[in-house]
N, C-alpha and C. Protein backbone atom coordinates (compact mmCIF):
# COMPACT_ATOMS: atom_id res chain seq x y z
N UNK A 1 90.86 2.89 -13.18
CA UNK A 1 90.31 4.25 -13.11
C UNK A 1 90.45 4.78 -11.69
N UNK A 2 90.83 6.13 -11.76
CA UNK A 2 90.65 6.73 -10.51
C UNK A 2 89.34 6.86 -9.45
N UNK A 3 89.75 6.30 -8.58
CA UNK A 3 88.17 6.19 -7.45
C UNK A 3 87.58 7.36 -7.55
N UNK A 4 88.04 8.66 -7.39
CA UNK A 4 87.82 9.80 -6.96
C UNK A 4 87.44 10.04 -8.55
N UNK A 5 87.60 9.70 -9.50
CA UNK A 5 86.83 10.21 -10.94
C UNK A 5 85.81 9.20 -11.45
N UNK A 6 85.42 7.92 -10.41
CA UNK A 6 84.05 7.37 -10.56
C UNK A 6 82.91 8.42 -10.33
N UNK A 7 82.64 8.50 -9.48
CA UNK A 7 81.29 9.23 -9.39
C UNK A 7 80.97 10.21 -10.15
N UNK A 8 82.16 11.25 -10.37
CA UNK A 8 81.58 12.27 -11.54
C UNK A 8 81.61 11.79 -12.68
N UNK A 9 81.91 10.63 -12.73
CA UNK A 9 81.56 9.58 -14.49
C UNK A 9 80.48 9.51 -14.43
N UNK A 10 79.50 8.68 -12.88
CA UNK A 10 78.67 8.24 -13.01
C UNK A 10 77.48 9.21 -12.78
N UNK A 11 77.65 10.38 -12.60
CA UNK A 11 76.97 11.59 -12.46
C UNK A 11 76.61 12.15 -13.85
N UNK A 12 77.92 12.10 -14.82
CA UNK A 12 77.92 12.50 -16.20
C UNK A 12 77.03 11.16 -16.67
N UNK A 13 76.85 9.99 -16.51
CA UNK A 13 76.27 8.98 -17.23
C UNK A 13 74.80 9.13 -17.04
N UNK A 14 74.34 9.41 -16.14
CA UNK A 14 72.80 9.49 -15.44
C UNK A 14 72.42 10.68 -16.16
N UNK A 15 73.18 11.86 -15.75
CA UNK A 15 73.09 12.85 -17.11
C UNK A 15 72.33 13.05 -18.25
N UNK A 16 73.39 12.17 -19.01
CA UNK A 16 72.79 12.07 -20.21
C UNK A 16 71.74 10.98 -20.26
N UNK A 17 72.12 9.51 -19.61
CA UNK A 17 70.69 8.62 -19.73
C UNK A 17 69.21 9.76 -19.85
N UNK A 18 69.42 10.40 -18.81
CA UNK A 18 68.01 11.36 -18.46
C UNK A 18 67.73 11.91 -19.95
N UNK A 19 68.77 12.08 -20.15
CA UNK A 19 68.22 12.93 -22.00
C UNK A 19 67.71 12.35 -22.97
N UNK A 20 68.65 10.85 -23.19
CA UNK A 20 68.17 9.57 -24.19
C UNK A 20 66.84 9.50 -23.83
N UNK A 21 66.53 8.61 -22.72
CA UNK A 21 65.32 8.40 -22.28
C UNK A 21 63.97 8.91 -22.21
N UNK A 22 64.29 10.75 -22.28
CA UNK A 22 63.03 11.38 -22.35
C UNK A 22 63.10 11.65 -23.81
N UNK A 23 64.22 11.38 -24.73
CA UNK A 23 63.97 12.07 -26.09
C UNK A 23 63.13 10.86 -26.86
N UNK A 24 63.79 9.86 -26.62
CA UNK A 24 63.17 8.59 -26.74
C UNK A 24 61.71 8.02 -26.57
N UNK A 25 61.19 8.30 -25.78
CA UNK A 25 60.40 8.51 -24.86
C UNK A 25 59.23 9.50 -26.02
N UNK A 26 59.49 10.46 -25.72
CA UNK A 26 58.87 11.35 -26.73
C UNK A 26 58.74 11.21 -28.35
N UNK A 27 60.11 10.68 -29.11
CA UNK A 27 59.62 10.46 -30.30
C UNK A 27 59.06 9.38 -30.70
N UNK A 28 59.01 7.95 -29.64
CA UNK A 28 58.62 6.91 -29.75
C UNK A 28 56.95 7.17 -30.00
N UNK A 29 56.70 7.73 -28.88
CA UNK A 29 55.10 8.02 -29.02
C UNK A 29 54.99 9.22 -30.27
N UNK A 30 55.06 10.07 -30.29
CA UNK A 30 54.80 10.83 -31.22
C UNK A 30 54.80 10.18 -32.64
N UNK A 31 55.76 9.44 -32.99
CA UNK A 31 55.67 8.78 -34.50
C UNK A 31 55.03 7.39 -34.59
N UNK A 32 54.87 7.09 -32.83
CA UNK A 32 53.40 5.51 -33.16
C UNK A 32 52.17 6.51 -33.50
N UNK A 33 51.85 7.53 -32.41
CA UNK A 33 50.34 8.33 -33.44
C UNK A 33 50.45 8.62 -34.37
N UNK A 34 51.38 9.23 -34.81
CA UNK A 34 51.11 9.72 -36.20
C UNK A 34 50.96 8.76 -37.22
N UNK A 35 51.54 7.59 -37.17
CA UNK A 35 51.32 6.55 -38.05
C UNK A 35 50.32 5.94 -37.90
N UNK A 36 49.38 5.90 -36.97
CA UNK A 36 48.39 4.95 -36.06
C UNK A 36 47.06 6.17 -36.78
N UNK A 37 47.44 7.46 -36.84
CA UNK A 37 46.60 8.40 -37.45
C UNK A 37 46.67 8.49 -38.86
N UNK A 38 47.60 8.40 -39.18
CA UNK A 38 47.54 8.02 -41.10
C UNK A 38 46.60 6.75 -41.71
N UNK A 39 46.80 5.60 -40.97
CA UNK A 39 46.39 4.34 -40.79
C UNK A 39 45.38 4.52 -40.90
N UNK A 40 44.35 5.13 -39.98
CA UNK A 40 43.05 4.76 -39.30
C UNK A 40 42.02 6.38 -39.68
N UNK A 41 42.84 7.28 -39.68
CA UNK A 41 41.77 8.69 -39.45
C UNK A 41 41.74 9.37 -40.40
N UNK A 42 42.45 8.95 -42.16
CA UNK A 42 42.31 9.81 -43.18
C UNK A 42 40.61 9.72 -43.05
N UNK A 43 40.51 11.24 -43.54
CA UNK A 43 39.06 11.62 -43.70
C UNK A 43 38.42 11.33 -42.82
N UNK A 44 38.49 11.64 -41.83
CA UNK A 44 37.47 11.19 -40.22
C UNK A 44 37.92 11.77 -39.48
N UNK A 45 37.05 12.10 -38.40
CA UNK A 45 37.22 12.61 -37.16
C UNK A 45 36.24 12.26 -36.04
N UNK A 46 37.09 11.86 -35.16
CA UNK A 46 36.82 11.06 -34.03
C UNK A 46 36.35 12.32 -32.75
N UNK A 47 35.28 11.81 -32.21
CA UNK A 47 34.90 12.92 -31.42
C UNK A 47 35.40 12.19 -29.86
N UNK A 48 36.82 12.60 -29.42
CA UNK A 48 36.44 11.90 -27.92
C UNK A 48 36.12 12.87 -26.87
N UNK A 49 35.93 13.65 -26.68
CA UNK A 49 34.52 14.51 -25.97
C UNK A 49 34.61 15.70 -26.93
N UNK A 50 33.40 16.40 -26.44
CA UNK A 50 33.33 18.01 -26.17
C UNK A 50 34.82 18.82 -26.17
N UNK A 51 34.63 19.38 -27.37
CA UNK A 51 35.67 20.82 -27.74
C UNK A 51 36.90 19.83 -28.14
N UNK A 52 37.27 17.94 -28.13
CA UNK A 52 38.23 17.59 -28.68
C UNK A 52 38.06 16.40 -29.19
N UNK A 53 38.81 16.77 -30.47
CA UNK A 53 38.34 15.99 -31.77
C UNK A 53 40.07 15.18 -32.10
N UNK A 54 39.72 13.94 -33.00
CA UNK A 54 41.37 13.33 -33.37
C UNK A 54 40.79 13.48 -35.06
N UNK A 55 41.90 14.31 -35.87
CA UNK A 55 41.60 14.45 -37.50
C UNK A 55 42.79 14.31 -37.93
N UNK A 56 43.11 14.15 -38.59
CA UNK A 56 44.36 13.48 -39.81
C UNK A 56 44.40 15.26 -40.21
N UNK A 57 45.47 15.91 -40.33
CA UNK A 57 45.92 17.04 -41.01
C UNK A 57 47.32 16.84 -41.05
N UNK A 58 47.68 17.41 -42.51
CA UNK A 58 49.37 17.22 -42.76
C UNK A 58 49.56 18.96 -43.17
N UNK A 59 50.64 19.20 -41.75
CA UNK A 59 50.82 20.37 -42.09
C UNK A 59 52.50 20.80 -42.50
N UNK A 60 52.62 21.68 -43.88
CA UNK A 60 54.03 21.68 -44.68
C UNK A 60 54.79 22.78 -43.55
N UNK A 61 53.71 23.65 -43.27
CA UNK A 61 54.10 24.75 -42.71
C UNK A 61 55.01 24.61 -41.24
N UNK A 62 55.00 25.89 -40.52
CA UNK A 62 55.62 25.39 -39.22
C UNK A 62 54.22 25.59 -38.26
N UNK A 63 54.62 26.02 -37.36
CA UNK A 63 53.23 26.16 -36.13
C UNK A 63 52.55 26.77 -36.82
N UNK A 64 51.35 26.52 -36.49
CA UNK A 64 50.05 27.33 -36.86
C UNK A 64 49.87 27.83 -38.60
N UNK A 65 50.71 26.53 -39.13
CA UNK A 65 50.58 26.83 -40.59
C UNK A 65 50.98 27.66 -41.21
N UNK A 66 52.37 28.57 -40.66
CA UNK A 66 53.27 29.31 -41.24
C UNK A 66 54.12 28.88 -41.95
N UNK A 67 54.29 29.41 -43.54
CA UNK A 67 54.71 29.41 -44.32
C UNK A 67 54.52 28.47 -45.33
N UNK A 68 53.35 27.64 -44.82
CA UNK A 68 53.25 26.67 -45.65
C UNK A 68 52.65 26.67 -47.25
N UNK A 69 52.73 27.90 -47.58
CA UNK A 69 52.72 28.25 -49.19
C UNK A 69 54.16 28.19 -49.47
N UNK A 70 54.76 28.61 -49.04
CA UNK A 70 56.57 28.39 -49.44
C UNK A 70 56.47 27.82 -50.59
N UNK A 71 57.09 27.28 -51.38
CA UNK A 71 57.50 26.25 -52.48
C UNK A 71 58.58 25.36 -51.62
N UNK A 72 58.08 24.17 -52.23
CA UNK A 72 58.72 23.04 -51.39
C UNK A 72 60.14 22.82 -51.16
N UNK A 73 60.53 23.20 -52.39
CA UNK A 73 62.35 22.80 -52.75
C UNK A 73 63.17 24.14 -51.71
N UNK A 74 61.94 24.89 -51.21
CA UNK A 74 62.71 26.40 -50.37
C UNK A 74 62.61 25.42 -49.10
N UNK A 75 61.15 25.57 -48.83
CA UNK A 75 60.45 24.98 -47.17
C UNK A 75 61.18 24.12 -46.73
N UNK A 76 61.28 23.03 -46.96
CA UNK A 76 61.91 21.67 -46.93
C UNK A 76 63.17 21.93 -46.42
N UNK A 77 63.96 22.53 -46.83
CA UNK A 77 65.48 22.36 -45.98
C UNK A 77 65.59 23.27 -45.24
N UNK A 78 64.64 24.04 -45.88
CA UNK A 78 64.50 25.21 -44.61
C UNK A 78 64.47 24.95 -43.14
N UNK A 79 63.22 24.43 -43.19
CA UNK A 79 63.05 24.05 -42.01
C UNK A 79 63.69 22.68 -41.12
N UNK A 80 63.78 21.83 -42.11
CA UNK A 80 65.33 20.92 -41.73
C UNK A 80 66.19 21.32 -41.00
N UNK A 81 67.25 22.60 -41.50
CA UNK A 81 68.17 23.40 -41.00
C UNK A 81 67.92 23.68 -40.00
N UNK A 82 66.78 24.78 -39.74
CA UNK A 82 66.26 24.98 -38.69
C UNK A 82 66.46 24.33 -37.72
N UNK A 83 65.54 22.79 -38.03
CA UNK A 83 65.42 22.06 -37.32
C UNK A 83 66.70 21.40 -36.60
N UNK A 84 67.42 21.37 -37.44
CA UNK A 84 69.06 20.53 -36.78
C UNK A 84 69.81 21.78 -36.04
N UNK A 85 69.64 22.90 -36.33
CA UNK A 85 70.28 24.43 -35.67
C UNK A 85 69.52 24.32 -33.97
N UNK A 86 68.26 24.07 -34.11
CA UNK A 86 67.54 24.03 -32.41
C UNK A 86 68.07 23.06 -31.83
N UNK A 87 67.74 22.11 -32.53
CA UNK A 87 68.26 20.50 -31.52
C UNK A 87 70.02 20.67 -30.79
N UNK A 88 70.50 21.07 -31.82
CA UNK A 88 71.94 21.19 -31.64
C UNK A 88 72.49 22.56 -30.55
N UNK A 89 71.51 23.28 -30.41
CA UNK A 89 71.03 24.77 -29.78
C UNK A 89 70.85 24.31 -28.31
N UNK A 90 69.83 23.57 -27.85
CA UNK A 90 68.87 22.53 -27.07
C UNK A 90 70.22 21.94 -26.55
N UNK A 91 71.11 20.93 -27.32
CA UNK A 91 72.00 19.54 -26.39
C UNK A 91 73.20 20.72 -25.98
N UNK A 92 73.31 22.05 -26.58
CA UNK A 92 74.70 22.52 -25.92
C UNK A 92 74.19 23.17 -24.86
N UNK A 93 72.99 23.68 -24.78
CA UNK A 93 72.41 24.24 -23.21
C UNK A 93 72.28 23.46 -22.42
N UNK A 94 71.62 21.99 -22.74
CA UNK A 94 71.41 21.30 -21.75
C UNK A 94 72.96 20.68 -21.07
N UNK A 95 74.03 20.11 -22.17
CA UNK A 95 75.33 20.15 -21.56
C UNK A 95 75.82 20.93 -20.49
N UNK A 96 75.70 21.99 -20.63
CA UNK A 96 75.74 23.63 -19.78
C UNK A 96 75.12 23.65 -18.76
N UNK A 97 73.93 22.88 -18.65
CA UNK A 97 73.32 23.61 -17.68
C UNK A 97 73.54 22.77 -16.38
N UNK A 98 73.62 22.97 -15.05
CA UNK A 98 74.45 23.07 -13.93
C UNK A 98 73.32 21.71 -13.57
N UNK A 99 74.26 20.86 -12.48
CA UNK A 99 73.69 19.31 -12.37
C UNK A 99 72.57 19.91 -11.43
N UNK A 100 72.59 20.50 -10.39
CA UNK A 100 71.40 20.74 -9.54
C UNK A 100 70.10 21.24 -10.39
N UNK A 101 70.13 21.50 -11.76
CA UNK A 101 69.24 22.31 -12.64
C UNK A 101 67.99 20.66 -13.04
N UNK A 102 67.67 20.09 -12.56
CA UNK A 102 67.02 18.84 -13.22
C UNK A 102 66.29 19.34 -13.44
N UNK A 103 65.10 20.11 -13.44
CA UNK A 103 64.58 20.48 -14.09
C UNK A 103 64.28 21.05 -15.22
N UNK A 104 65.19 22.00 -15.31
CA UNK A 104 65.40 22.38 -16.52
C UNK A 104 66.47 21.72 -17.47
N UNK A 105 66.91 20.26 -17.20
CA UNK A 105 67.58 19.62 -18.14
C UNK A 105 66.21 18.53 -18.45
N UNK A 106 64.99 18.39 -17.85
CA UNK A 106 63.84 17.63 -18.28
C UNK A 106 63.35 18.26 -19.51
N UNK A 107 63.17 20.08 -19.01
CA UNK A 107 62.18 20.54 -19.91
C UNK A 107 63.43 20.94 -21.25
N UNK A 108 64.64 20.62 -21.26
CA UNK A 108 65.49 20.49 -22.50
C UNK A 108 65.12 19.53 -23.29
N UNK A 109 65.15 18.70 -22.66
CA UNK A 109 64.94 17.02 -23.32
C UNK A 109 63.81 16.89 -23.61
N UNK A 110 62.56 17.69 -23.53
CA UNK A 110 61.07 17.28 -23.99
C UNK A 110 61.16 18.33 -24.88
N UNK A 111 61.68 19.19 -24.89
CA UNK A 111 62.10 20.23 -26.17
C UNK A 111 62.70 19.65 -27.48
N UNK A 112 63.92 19.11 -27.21
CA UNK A 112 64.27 17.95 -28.08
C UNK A 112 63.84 17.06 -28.52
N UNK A 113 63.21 16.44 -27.75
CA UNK A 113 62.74 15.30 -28.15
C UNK A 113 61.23 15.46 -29.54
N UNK A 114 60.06 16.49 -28.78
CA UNK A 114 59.22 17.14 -29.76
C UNK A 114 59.93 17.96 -30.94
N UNK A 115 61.14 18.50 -30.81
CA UNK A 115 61.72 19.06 -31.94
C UNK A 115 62.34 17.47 -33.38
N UNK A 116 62.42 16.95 -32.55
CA UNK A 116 63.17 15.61 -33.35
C UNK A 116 62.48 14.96 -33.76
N UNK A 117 61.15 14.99 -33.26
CA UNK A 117 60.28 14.38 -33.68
C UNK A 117 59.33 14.51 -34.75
N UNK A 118 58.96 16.16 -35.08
CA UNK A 118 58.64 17.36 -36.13
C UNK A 118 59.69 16.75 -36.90
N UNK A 119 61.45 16.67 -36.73
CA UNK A 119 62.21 16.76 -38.13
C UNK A 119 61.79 15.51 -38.75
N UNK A 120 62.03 14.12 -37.94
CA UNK A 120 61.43 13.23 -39.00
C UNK A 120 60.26 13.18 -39.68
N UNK A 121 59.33 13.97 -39.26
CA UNK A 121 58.06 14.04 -40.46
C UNK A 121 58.95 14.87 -41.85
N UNK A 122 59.40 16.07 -41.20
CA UNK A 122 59.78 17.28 -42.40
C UNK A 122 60.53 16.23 -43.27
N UNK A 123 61.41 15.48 -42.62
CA UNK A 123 62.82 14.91 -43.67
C UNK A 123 62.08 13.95 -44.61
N UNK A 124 61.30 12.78 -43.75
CA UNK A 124 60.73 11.93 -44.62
C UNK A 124 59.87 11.87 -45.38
N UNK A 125 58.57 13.10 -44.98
CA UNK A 125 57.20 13.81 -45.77
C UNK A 125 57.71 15.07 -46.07
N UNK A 126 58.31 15.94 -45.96
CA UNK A 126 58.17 17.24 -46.18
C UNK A 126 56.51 17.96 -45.72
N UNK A 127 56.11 17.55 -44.69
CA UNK A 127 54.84 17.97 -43.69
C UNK A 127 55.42 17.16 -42.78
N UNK A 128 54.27 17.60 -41.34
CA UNK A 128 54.39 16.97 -40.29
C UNK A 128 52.75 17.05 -39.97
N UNK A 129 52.42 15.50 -39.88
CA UNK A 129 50.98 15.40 -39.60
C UNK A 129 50.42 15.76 -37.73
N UNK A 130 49.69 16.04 -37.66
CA UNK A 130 49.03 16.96 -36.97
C UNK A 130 47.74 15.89 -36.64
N UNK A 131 47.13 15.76 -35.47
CA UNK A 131 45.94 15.20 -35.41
C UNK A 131 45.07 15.57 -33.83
N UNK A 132 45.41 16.38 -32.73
CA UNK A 132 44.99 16.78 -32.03
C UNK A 132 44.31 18.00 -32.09
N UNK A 133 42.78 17.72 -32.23
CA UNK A 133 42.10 19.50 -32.80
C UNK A 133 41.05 19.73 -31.30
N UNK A 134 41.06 20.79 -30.77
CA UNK A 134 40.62 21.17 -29.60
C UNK A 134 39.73 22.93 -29.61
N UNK A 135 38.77 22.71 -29.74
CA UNK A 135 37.89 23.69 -30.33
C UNK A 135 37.10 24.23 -28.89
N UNK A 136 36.41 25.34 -29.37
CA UNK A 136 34.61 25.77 -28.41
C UNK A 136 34.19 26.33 -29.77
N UNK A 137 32.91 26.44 -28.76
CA UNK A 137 31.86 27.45 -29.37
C UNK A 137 31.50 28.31 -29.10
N UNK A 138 31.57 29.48 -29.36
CA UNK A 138 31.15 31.00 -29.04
C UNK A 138 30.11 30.97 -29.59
N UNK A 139 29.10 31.86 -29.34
CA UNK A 139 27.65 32.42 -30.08
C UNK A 139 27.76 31.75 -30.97
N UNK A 140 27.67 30.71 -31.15
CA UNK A 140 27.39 30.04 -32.03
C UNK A 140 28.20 29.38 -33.30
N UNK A 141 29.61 29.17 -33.06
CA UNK A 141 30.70 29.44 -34.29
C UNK A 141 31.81 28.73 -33.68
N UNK A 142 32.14 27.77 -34.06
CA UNK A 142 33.46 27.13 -33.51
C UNK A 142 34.95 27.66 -34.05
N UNK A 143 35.58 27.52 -32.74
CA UNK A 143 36.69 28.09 -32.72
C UNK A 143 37.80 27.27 -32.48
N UNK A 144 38.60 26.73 -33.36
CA UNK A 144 39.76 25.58 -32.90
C UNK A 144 41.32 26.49 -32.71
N UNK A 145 41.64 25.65 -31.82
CA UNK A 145 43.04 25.97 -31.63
C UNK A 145 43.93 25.26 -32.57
N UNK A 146 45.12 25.79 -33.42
CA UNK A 146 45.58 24.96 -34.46
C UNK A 146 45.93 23.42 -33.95
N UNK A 147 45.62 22.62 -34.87
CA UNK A 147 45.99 21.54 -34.78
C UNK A 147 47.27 21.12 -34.49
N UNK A 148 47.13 20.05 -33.40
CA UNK A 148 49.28 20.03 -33.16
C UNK A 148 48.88 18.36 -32.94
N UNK A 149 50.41 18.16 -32.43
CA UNK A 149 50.33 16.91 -32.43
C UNK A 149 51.37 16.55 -30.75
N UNK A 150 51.68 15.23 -30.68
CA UNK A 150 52.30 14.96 -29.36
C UNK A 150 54.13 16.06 -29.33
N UNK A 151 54.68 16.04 -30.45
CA UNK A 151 55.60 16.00 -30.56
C UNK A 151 55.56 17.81 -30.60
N UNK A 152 54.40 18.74 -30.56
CA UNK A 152 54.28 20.09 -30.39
C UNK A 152 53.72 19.85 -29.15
N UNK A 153 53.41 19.25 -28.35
CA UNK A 153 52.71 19.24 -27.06
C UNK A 153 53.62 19.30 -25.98
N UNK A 154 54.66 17.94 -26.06
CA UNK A 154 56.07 18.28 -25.93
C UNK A 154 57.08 19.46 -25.72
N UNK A 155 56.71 20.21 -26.98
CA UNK A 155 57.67 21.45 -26.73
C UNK A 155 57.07 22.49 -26.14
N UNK A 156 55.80 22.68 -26.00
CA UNK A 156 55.07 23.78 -24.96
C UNK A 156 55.49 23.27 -23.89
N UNK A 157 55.01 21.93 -23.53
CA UNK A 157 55.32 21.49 -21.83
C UNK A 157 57.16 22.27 -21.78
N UNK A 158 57.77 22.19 -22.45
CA UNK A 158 58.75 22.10 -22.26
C UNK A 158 59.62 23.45 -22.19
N UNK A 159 58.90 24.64 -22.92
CA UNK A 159 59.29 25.83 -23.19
C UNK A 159 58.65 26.53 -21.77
N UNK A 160 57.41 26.10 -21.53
CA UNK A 160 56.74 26.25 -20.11
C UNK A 160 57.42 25.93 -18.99
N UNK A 161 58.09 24.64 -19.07
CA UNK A 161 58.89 24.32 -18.06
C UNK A 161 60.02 24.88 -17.77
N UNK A 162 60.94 25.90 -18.82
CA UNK A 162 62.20 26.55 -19.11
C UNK A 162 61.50 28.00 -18.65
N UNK A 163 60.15 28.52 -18.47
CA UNK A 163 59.93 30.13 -18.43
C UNK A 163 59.99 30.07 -17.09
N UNK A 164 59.48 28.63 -16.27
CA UNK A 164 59.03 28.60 -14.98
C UNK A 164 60.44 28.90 -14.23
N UNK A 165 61.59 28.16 -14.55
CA UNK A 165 62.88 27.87 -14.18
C UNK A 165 63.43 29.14 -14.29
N UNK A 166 63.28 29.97 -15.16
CA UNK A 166 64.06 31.27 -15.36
C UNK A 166 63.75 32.37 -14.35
N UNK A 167 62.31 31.52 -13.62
CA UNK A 167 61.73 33.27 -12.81
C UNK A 167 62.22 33.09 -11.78
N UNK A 168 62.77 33.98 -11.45
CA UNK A 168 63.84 34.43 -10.15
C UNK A 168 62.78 34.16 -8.78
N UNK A 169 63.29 33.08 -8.02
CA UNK A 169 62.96 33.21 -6.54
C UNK A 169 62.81 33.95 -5.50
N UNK A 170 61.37 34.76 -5.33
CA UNK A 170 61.00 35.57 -4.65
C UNK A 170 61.39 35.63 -3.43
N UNK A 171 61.73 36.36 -2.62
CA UNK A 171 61.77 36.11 -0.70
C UNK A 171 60.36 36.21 -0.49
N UNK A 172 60.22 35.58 0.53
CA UNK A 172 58.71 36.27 1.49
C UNK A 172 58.96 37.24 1.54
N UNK A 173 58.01 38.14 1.50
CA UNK A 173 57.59 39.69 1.14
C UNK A 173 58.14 40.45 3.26
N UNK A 174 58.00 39.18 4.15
CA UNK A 174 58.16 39.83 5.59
C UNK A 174 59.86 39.81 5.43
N UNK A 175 60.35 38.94 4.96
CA UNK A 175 61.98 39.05 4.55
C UNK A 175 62.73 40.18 3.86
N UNK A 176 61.87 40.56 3.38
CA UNK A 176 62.40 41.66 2.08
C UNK A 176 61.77 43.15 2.94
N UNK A 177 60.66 43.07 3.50
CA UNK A 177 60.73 44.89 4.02
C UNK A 177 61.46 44.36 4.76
N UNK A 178 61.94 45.89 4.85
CA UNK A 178 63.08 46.31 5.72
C UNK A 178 61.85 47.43 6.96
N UNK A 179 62.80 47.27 7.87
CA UNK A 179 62.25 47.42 9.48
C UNK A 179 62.32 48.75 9.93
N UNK A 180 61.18 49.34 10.33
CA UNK A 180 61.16 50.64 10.63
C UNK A 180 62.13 50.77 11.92
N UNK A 181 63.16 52.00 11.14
CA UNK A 181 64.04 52.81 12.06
C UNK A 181 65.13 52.02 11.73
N UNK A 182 65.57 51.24 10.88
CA UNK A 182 66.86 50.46 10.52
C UNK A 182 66.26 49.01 11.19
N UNK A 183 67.54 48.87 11.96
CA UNK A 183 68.15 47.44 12.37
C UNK A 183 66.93 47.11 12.91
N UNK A 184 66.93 45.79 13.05
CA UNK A 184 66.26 45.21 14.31
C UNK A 184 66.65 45.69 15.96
N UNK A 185 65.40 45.89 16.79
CA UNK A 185 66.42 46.50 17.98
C UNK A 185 65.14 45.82 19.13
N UNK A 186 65.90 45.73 20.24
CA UNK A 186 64.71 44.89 21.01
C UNK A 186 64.03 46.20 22.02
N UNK A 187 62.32 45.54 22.07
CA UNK A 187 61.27 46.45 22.94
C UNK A 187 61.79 47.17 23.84
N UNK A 188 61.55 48.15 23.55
CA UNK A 188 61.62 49.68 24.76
C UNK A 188 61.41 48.85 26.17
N UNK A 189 62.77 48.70 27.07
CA UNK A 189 62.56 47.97 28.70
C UNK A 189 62.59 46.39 28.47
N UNK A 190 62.58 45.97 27.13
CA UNK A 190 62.88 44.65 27.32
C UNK A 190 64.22 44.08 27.29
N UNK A 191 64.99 43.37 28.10
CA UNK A 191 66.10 42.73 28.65
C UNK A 191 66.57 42.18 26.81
N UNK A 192 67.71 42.95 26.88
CA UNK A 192 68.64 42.32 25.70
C UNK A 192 69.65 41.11 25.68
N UNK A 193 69.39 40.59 26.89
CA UNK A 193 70.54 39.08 26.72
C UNK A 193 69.61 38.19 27.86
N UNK A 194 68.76 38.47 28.04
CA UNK A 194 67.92 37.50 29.05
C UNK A 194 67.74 37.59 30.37
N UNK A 195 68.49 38.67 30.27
CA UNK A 195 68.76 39.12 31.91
C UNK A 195 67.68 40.27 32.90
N UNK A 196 68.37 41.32 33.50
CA UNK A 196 67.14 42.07 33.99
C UNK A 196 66.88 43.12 33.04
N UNK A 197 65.74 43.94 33.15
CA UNK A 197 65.96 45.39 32.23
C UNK A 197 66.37 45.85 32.68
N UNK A 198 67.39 47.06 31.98
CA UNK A 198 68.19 47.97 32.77
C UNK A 198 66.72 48.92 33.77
N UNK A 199 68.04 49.95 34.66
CA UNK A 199 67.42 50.12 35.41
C UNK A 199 66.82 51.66 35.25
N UNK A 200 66.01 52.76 35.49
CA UNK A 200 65.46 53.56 34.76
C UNK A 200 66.31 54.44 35.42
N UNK A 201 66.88 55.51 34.73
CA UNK A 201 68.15 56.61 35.36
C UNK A 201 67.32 57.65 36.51
């Protein structure tokens, strides 16, 4: 092999490791809870503090329980499709996106990885169980945020991490005005090369 085409091999290899690893990474855990929550938390709910609770919910729908009246034989590949259209959406951006970008090839890969992780519930249950419920109380009336799980936790961190990356790098605000009377110009009588001030006519 050419010397001079090692390193951008080994640049392309680290690359992608970074992708395996966090997708990996992510669906590993996401499908030990969920199984560890089927196991142990049908019909129960575990209080581990104030405003957050662990409950067994299997949801057909997508976020926040959309569409999950569908009829199954629709939902089901529906969202499959879906699901293989993002992922596949996800690895050609992250391919794309420029080596100095690590960041935003992290928050690709935790995108993926929580997206891949949702499809194997859909493919193998047609739901994806859900067990993180995080509530308050107002005047008196609890209020939960929909139930998600690691593998939707994932893709916020991760869609969060892609809004952060997109916002254009501000100057310091003393960089950006511009200087009364144009240019920069040096003090009325003060010496322009270090020398004496001129002399007054």
């Amino acid at each position: 092999m050419d010397e001079a085409a090692r390193p951008a091999r080994s640049r392309g290899l680290r690359r992608y490791l970074l992708l395996v690893v966090i997708v990996a990474a992510v669906v590993a855990d996401d499908q030990a809870t969920k199984r560890y929550v089927e196991r142990n938390l049908r019909g129960r709910v575990v209080r581990v503090m104030p405003g957050f609770d662990l409950r067994y919910v299997r949801n057909p729908g997508a976020a926040w329980g959309l569409f999950a009246d569908v009829r199954e034989r629709v939902r089901r590949p529906f969202f499959a499709g879906v699901s293989v259209l993002a992922m596949a959406f996800i690895l050609l951006t992250y391919s794309r996106a420029a080596s100095e970008q690590r960041r935003l090839r992290v928050a690709l890969a935790l995108v993926c990885g929580g997206a891949a992780g949702n499809f194997i519930d859909r493919v193998s249950y047609g739901y994806v169980v859900d067990f993180i419920d995080w509530h308050v109380h107002l005047m008196g009336r609890p209020h939960h945020w929909p139930t998600f799980n690691v593998a939707d936790a994932a893709i916020t961190l991760g869609v969060l991490m892609i809004a952060l990356e997109l916002i254009p790098a501000r100057a310091p605000a003393a960089a950006r005005a511009p200087l009364a009377g144009g240019a920069p110009s040096a003090a009325a009588g003060a010496p322009l090369d270090g020398g004496e001030p001129p002399a007054a006519p």
